[in-house]
Protein backbone atom coordinates (compact mmCIF):
# COMPACT_ATOMS: atom_id res chain seq x y z
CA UNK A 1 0.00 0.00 0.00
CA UNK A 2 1.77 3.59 -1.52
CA UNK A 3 2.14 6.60 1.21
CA UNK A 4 1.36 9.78 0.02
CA UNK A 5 4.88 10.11 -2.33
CA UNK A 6 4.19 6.76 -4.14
CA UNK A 7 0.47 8.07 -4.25
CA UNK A 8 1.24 11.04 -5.76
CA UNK A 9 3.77 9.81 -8.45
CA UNK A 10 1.07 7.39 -9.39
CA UNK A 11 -0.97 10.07 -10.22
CA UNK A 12 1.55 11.53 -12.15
CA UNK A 13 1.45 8.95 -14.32
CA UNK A 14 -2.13 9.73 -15.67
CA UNK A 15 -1.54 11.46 -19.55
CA UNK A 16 -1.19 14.74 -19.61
CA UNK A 17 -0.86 15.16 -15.71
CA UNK A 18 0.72 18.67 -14.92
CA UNK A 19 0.69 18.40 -10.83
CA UNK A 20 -0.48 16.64 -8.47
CA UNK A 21 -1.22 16.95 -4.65
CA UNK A 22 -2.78 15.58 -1.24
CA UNK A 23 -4.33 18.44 0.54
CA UNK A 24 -6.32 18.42 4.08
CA UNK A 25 -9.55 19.94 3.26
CA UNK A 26 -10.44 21.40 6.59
CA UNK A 27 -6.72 22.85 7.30
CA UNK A 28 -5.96 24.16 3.69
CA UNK A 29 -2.63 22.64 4.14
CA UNK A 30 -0.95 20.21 1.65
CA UNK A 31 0.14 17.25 2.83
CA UNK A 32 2.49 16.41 -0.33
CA UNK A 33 3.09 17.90 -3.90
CA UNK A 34 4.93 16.75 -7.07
CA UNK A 35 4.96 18.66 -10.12
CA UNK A 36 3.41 22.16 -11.31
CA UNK A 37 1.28 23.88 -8.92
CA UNK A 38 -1.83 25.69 -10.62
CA UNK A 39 -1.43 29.43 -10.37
CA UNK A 40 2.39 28.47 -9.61
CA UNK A 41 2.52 28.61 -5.96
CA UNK A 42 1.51 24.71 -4.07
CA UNK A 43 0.27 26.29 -0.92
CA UNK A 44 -1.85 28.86 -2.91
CA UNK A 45 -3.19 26.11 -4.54
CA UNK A 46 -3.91 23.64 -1.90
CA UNK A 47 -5.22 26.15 -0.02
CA UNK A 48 -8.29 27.20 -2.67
CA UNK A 49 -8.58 23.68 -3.66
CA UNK A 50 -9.47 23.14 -0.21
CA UNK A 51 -12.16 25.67 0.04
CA UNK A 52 -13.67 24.93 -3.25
CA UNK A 53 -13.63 21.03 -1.89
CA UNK A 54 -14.97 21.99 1.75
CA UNK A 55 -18.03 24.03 -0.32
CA UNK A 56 -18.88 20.94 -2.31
CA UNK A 57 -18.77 18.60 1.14
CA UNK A 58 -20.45 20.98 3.09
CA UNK A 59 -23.25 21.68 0.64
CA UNK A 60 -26.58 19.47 0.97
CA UNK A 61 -27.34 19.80 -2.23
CA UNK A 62 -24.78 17.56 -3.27
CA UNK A 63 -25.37 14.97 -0.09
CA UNK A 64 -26.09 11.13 -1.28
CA UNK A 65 -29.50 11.08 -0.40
CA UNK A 66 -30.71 7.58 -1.09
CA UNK A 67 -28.04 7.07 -3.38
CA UNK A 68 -27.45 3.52 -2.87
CA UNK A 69 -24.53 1.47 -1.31
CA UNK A 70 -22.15 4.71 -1.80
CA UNK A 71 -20.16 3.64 -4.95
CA UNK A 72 -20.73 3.57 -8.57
CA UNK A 73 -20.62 0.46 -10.75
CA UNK A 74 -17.72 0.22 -11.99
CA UNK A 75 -15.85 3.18 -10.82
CA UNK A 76 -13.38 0.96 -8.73
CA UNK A 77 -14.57 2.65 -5.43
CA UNK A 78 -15.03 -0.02 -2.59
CA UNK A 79 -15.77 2.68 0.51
CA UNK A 80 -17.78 1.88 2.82
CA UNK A 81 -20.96 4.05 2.98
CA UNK A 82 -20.77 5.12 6.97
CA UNK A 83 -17.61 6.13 6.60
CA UNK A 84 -17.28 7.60 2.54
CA UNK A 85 -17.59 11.15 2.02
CA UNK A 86 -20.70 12.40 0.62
CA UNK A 87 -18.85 13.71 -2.49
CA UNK A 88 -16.68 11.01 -4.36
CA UNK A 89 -15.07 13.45 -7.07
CA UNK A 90 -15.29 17.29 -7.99
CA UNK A 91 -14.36 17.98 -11.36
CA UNK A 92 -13.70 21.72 -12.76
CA UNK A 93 -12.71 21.90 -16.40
CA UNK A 94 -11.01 25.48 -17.73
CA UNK A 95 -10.13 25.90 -21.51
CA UNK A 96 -7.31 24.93 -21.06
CA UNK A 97 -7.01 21.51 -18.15
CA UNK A 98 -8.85 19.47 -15.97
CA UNK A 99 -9.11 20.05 -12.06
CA UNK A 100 -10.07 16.24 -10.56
CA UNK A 101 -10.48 16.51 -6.46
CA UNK A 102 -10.95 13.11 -5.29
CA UNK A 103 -11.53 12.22 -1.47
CA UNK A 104 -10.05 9.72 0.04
CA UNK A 105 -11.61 7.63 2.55
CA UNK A 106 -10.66 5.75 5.35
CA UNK A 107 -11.70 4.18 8.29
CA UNK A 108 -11.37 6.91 10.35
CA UNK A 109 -12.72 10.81 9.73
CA UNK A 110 -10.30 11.34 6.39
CA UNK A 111 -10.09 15.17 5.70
CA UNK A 112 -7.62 14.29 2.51
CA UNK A 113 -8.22 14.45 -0.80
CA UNK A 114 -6.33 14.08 -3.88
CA UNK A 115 -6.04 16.80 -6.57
CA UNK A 116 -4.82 16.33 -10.08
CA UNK A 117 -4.54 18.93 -12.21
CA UNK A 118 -4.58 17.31 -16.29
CA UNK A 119 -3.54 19.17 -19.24
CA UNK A 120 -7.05 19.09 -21.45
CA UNK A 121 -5.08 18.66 -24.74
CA UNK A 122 -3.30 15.55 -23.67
CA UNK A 123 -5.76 14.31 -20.74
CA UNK A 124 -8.25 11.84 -20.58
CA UNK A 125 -10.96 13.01 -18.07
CA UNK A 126 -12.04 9.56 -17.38
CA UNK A 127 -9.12 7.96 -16.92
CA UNK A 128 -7.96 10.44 -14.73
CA UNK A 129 -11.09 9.69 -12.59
CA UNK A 130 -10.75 6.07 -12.58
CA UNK A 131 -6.91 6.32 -12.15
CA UNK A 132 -7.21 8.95 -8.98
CA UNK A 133 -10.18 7.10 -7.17
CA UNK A 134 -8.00 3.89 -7.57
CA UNK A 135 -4.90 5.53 -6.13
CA UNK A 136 -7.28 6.95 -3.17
CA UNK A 137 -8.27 3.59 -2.41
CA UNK A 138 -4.98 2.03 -1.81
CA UNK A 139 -3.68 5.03 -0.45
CA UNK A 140 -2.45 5.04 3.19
CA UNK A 141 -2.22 7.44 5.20
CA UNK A 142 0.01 7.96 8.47
């Protein structure tokens, strides 16, 4: 099971990948960074990433509802519903690249997420999002 370094040069790998980071959402603070940082500064970065992800968590309009068991078919998730976020993914597209936020969760009350940010010329979207939630899952933290 990858830390946060092997997580985060996983991510990396994704085509067309620019940066990529782990970032507590309720402290603002990054917890590890490879690559470019949008806007060009990491902690300016993580930092707004983690508002804009805090909004989306903290929003009921986006809460499960009667969703289900908590996970797509297919999407490679396997969290368990007491203890998943209530937003898997947040995805922001610019003309330019792809913003994919994906939370991790764990056993205990995760405040991480992931955040790749893709090149839109040479990213694939999808993959990305399959790629990230799969590198969230076997992600460990500590």
């Amino acid at each position: 099971m990858p830390g946060i370094d092997e997580s985060l040069l996983d991510a990396m790998r994704v085509p067309g990948a620019r940066g990529a980071a782990v970032v507590d959402w309720v402290s603002g603070l990054a917890l590890g960074v490879v690559g470019e940082a949008a806007g060009g500064d990491h902690e300016a970065a993580a930092a707004e990433t983690a508002e804009f992800a805090r909004a989306a968590l903290e929003s009921r309009s986006f809460a499960s509802g009667d969703a289900g068991d908590g996970a797509e078919a297919g999407d490679g998730a396997e969290a368990d519903p007491d203890t998943a976020p209530p937003v898997q993914d947040v995805i922001v597209t610019t003309v330019d690249s792809y913003h994919v936020i994906t939370f991790v969760s764990t056993p205990f009350d995760s405040s991480v997420f992931l955040h790749l940010w893709l090149n839109r010329a040479d990213g694939n979207l999808a993959l990305a999002r399959i790629r990230l939630a799969e590198t969230a899952n076997r992600l460990v933290l500590g």
